[in-house]
Protein backbone atom coordinates (compact mmCIF):
# COMPACT_ATOMS: atom_id res chain seq x y z
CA UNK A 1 55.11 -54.29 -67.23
CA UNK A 2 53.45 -57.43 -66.18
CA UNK A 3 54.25 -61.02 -65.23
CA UNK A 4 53.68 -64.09 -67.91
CA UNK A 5 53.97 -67.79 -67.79
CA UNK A 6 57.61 -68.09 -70.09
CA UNK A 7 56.00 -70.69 -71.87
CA UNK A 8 53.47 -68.98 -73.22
CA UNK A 9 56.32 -66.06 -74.17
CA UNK A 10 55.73 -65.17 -78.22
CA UNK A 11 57.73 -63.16 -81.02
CA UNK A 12 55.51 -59.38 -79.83
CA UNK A 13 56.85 -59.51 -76.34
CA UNK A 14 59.79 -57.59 -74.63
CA UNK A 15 61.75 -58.16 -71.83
CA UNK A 16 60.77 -55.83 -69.07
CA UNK A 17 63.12 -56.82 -66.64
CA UNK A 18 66.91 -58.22 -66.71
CA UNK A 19 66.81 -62.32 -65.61
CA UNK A 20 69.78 -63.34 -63.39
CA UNK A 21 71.13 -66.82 -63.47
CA UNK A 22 73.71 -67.90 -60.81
CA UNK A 23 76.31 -65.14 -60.89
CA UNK A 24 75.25 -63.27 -64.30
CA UNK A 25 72.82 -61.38 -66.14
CA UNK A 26 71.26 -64.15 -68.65
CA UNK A 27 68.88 -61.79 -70.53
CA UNK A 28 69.03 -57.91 -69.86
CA UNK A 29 66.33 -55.20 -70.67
CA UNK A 30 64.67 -54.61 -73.92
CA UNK A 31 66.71 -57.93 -75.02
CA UNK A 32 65.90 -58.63 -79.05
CA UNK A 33 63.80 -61.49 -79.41
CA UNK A 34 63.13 -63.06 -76.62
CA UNK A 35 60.95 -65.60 -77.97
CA UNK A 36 64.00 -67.45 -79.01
CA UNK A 37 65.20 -67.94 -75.50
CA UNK A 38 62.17 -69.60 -74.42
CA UNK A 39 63.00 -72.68 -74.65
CA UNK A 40 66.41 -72.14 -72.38
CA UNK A 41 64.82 -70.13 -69.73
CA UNK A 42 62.26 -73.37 -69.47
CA UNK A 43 65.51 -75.75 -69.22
CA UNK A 44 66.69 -73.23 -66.47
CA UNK A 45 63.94 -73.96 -64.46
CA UNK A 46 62.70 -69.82 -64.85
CA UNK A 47 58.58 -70.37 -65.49
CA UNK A 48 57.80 -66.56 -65.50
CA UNK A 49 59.49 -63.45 -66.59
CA UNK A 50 58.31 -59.40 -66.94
CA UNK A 51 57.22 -58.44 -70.04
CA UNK A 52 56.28 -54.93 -71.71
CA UNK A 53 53.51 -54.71 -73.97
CA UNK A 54 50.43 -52.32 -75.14
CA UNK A 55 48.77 -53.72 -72.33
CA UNK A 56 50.92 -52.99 -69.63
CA UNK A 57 53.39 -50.47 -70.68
CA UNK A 58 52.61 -47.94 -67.86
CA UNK A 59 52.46 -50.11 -65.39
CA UNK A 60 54.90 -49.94 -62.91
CA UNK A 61 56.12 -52.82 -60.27
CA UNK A 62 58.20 -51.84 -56.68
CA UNK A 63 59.76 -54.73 -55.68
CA UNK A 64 60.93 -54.71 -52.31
CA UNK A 65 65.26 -55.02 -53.15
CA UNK A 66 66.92 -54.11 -56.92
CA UNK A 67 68.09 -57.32 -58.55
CA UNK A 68 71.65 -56.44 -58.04
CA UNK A 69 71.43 -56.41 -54.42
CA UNK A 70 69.76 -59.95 -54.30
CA UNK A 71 72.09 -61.22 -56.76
CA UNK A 72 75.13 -60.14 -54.36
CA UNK A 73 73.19 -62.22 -51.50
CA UNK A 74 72.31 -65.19 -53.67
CA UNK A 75 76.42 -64.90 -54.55
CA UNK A 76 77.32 -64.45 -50.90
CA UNK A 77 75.48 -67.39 -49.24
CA UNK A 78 76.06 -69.34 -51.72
CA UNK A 79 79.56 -68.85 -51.19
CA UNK A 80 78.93 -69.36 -47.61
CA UNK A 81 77.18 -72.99 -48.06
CA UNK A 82 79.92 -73.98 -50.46
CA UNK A 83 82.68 -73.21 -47.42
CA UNK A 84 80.95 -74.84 -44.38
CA UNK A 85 80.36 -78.08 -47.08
CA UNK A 86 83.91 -78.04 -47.50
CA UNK A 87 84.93 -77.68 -43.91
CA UNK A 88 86.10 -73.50 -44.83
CA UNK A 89 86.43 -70.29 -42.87
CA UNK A 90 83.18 -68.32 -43.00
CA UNK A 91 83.51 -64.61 -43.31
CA UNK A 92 81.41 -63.53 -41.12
CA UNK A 93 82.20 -59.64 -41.72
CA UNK A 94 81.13 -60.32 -45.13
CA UNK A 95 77.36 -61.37 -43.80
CA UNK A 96 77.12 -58.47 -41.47
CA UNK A 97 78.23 -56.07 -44.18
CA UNK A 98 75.53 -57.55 -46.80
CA UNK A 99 73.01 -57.60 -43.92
CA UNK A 100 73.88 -54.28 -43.80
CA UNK A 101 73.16 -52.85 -46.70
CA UNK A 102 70.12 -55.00 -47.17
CA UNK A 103 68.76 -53.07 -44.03
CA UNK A 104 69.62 -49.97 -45.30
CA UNK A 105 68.05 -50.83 -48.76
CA UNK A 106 64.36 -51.47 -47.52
CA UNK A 107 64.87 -49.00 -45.15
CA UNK A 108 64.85 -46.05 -47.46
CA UNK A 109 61.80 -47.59 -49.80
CA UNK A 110 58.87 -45.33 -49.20
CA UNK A 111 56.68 -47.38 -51.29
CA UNK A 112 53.49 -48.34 -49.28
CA UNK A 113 52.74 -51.81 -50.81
CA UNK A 114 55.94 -53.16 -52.79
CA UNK A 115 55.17 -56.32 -54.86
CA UNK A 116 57.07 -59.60 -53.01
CA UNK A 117 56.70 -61.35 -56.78
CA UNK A 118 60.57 -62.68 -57.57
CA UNK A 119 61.95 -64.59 -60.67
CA UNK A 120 62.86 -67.98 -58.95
CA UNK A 121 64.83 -70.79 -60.87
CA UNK A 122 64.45 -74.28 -59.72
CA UNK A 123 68.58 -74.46 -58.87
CA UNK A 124 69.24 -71.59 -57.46
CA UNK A 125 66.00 -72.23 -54.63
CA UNK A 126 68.04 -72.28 -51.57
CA UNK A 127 69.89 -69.25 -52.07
CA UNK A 128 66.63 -67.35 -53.49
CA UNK A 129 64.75 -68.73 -50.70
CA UNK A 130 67.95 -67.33 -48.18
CA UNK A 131 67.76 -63.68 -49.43
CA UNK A 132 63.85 -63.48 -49.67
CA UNK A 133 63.43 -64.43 -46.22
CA UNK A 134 65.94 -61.77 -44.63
CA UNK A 135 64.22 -59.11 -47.44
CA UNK A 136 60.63 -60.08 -46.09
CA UNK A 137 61.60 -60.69 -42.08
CA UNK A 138 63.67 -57.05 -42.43
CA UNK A 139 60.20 -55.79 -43.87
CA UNK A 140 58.39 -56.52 -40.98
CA UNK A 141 61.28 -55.67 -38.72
CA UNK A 142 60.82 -51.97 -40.47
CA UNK A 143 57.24 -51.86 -39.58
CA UNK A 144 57.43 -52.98 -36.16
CA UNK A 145 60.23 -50.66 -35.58
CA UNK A 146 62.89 -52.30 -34.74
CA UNK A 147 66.37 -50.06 -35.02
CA UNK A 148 69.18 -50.80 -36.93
CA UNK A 149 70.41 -53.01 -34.53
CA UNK A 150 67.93 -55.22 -34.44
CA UNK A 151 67.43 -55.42 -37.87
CA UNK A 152 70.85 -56.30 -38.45
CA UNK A 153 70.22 -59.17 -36.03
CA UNK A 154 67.24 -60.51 -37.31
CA UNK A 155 68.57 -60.25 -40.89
CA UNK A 156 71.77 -62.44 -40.26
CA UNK A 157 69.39 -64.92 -38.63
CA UNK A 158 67.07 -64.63 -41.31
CA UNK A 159 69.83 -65.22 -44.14
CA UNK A 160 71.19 -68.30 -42.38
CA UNK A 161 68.31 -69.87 -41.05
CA UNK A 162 68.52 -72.78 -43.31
CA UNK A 163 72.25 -73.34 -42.97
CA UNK A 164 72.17 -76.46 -41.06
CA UNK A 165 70.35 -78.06 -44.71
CA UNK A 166 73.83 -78.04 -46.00
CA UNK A 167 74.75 -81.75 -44.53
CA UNK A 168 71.15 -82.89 -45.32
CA UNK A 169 71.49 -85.42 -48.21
CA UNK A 170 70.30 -83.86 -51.60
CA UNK A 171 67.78 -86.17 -52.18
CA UNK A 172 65.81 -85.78 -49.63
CA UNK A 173 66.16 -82.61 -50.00
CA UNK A 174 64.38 -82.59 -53.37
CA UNK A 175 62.11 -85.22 -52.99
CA UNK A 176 59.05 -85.29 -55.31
CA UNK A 177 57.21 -87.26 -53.07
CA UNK A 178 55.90 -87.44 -49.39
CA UNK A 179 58.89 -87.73 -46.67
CA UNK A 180 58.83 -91.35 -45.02
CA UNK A 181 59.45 -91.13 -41.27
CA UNK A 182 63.00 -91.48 -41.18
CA UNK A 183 63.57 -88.42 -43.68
CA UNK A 184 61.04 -86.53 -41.69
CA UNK A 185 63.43 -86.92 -38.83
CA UNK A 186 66.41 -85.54 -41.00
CA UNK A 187 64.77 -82.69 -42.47
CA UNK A 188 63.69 -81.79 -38.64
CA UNK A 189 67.00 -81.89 -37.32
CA UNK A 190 68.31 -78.89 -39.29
CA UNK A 191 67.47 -76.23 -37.34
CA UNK A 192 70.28 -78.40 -34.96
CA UNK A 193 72.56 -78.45 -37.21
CA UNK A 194 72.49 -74.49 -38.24
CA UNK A 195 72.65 -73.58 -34.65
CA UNK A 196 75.64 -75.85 -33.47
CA UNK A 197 77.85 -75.26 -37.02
CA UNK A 198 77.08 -70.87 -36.04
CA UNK A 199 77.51 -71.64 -32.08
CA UNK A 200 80.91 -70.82 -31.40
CA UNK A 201 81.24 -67.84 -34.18
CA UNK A 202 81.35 -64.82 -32.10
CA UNK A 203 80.68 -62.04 -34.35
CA UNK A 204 77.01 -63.88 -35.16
CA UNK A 205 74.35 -62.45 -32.04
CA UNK A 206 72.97 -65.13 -29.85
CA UNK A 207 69.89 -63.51 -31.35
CA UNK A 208 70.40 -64.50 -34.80
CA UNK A 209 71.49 -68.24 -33.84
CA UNK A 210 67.86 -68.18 -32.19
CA UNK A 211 66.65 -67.27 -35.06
CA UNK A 212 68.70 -70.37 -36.81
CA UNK A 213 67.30 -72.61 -34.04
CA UNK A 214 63.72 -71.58 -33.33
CA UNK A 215 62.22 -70.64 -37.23
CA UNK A 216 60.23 -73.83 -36.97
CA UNK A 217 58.76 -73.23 -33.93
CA UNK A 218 55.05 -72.98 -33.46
CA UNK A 219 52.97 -70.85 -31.46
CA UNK A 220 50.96 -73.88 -30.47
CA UNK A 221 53.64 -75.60 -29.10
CA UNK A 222 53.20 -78.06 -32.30
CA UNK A 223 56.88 -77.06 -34.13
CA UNK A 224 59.97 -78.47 -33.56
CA UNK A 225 62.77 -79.02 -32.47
CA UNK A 226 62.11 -77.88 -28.94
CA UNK A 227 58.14 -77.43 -28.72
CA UNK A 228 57.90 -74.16 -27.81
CA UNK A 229 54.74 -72.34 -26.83
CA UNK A 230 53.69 -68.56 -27.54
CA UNK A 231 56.58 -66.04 -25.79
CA UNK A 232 58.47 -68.90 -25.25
CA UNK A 233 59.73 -67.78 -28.89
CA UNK A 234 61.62 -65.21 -29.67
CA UNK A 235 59.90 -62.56 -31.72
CA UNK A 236 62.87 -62.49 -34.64
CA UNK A 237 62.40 -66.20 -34.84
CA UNK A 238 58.36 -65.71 -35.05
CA UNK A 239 59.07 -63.39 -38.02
CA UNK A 240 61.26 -65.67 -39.97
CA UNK A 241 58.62 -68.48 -39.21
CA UNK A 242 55.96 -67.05 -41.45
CA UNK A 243 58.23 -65.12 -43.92
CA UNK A 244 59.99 -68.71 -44.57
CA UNK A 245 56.78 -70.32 -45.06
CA UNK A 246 55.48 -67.51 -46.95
CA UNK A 247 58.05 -67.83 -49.60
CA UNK A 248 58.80 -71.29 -49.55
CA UNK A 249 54.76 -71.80 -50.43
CA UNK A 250 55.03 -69.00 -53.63
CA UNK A 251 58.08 -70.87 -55.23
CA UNK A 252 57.93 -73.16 -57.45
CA UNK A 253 59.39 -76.39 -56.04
CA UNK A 254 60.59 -80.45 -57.46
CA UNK A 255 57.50 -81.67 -56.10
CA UNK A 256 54.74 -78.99 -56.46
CA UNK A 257 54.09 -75.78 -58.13
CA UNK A 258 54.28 -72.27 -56.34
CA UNK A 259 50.79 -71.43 -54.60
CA UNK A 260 49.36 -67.72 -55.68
CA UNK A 261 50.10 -64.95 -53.09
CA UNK A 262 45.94 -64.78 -52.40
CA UNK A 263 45.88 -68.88 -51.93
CA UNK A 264 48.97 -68.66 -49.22
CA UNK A 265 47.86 -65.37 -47.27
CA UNK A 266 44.75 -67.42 -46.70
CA UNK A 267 46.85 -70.31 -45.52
CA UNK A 268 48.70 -68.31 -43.00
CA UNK A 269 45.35 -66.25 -41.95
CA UNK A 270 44.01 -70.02 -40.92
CA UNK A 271 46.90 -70.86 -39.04
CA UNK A 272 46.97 -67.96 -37.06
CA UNK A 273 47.37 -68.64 -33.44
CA UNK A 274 48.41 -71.97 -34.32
CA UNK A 275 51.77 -71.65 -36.27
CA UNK A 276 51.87 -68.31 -36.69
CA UNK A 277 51.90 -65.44 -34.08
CA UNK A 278 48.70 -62.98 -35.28
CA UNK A 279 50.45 -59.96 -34.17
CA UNK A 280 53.12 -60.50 -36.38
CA UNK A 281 50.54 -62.25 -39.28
CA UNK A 282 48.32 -58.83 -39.28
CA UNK A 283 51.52 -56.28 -39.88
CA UNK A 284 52.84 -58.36 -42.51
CA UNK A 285 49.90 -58.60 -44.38
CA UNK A 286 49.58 -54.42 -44.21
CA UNK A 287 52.64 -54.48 -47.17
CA UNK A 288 51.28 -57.75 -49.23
CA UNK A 289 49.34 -57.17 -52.34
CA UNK A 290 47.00 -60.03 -52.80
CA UNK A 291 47.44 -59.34 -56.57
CA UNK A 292 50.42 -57.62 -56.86
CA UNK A 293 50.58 -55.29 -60.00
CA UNK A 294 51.44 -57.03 -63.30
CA UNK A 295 49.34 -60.41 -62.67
CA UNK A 296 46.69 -60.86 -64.50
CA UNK A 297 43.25 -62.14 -62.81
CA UNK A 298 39.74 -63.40 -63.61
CA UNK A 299 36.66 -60.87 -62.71
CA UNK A 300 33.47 -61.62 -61.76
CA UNK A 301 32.19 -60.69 -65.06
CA UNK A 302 34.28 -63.56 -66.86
CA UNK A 303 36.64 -60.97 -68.66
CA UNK A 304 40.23 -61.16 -68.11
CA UNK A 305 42.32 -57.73 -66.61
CA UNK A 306 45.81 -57.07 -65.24
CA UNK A 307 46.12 -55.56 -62.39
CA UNK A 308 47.63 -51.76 -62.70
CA UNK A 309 47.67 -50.17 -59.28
CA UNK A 310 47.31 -50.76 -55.72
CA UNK A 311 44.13 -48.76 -53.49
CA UNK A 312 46.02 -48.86 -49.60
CA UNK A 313 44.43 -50.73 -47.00
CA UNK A 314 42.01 -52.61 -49.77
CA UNK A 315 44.38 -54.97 -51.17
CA UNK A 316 41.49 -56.98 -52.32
CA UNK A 317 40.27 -54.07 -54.73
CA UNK A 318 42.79 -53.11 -56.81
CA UNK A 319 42.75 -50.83 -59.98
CA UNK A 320 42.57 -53.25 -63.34
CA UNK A 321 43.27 -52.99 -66.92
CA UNK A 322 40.49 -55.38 -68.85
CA UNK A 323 42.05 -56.51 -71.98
CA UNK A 324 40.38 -59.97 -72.71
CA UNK A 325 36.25 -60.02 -72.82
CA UNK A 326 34.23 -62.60 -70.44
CA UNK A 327 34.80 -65.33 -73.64
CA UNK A 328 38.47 -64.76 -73.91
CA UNK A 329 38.65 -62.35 -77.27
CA UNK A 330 41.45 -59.72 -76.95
CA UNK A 331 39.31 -56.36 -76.76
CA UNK A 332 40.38 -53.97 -79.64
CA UNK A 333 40.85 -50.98 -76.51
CA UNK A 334 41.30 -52.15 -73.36
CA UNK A 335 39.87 -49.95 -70.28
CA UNK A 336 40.64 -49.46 -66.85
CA UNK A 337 37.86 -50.24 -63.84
CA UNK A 338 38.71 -49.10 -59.82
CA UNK A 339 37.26 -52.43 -58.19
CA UNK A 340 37.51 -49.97 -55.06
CA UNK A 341 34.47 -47.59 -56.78
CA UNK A 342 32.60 -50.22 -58.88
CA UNK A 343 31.29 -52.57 -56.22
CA UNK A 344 29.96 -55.48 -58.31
CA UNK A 345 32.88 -56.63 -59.66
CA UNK A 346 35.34 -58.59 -57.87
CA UNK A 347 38.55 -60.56 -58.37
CA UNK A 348 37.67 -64.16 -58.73
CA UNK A 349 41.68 -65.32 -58.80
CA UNK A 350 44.90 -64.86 -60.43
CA UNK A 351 44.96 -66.93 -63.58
CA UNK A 352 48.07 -67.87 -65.81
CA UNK A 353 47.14 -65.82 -68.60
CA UNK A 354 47.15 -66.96 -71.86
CA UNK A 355 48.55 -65.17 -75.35
């Protein structure tokens, strides 16, 4: 299995993996040509998809939640936008119960470094964005070992944090250029507007409407909307800072394209101490392959590979598969080099490879 741009999708590939749209499955496994649908998945804003070829049909990708369990949250808080926008009752016991199982879900995944790559669509962002966040903060949550409790907590937070968006107007929402000063304000007022509409619903923790409140903090004292410095932030709220950014910066978005996992781990390694709290920074980093398996990536030697497997604790070093020679020819047999035992070659970057 591996990851390709859908554009450059052609009449040899297979669908690896079933593509979701809103509440239904658009394109299941093994689908019969594919190709065909290429220029609908484009229109659907859905710029990558798993395929299975020669190259890559032994390797394997563990994601971090099944695709039916992020569907059900992508269906739940959407659900839950759609009733505060039209002034309904929330169900709250329907949040904790999803929450629930969500914990209970990465709980039980022994896999040591689980591949955080997700099929986004331009349209369904904010309720991608929702789920991914609680996924990735309840990751962290695992390995600082937080109990179930807590986890629940910090999940709920983590699912809602961008609830107060809701009465933000849509287009400056998805503006494709630079905020004026004005919108600035709006956009900052949010994490306001999350915590006073969740406030007065008793069955949500005071914990998780910190969370709600504080995920733009900064450990500087530079975030908003109260300025808070270092411990004046609540840990939960510290975690959904970076696992908000962290996703928001690998999705595509209206006015820029997604950054690669390598390009944004080095964004949040430089702000450090700044934004983010290092503590927190160093643990998530532990479960993030900088080139997760299935991407394919330039060497050092010019020729093209995809990445097969993962060596613990040297995420930079990876096991490849070289399938494309240093001027771009498919090789007739492609081989396999441990960049953890051959010292001279090196990753130079993920590239969007090219049939």
């Amino acid at each position: 299995m591996r990851l390709v741009r859908t554009k450059d999708i052609n009449s040899k590939m297979k669908l690896a993996k079933p593509i979701y749209h809103q509440k239904n499955i658009l394109l299941n496994t093994n689908c019969k040509n594919l190709y065909k649908y290429k220029k609908r998945l484009l229109e659907l804003g859905i710029n990558s998809v798993y395929i299975e070829d020669k190259i890559s049909e032994d390797i394997t990708i563990s994601t971090l939640i099944t695709e039916e369990t992020k569907l059900k949250g992508k269906n739940m808080i959407r659900k839950v936008f759609r009733d505060i926008s039209t002034d309904q009752h929330i169900n709250i016991n329907q949040i904790n119960k999803f929450i629930e199982e969500l914990t209970w879900e990465i709980l039980n995944n022994q896999e040591v470094l689980t591949s955080l790559i997700d099929i986004k669509s331009y349209d369904s962002y904010t309720f991608d964005h929702s789920v991914n966040v609680a996924a990735l903060s309840l990751l962290i949550g695992k390995l600082l070992n937080y109990n179930k409790a807590q986890l629940i907590k910090l999940g709920v937070g983590a699912i809602l944090h961008d609830i107060g968006k809701i009465t933000i107007p849509k287009d400056i929402l998805n503006k494709t250029t630079k905020l004026n000063n004005s919108e600035f304000k709006a956009i900052k007022e949010h994490p306001n507007l999350g915590y006073n509409s969740m406030k007065n619903h008793y069955k949500i923790s005071p914990l998780s409407r910190i969370v709600i409140l504080s995920h733009h903090e900064k450990v500087d004292g530079s975030g908003y909307p109260k300025g808070l410095v270092g411990d004046e932030i609540h840990e939960f709220a510290k975690i959904v800072a970076l696992t908000d950014v962290f996703d928001a910066l690998t999705s595509d978005r209206c006015y820029r394209k997604k950054w690669s996992t390598n390009k944004t781990i080095d964004f949040l390694i430089a702000n450090a101490n700044s934004h983010f709290d290092i503590n927190i920074l160093n643990t998530f980093i532990q479960k993030v392959p900088l080139y997760p398996n299935g991407t394919s990536v330039r060497l050092s030697t010019g020729a093209i590979a995809v990445v097969k497997e993962q060596n613990n604790s040297f995420p930079l070093r990876p096991i490849v598969r070289v399938f494309k020679d240093e001027l771009g020819n498919n090789l007739e047999k492609s081989y396999t080099v441990n960049l953890l035992e051959v010292k001279n070659i090196t990753i130079i970057d993920e590239i969007d490879e090219i049939e």
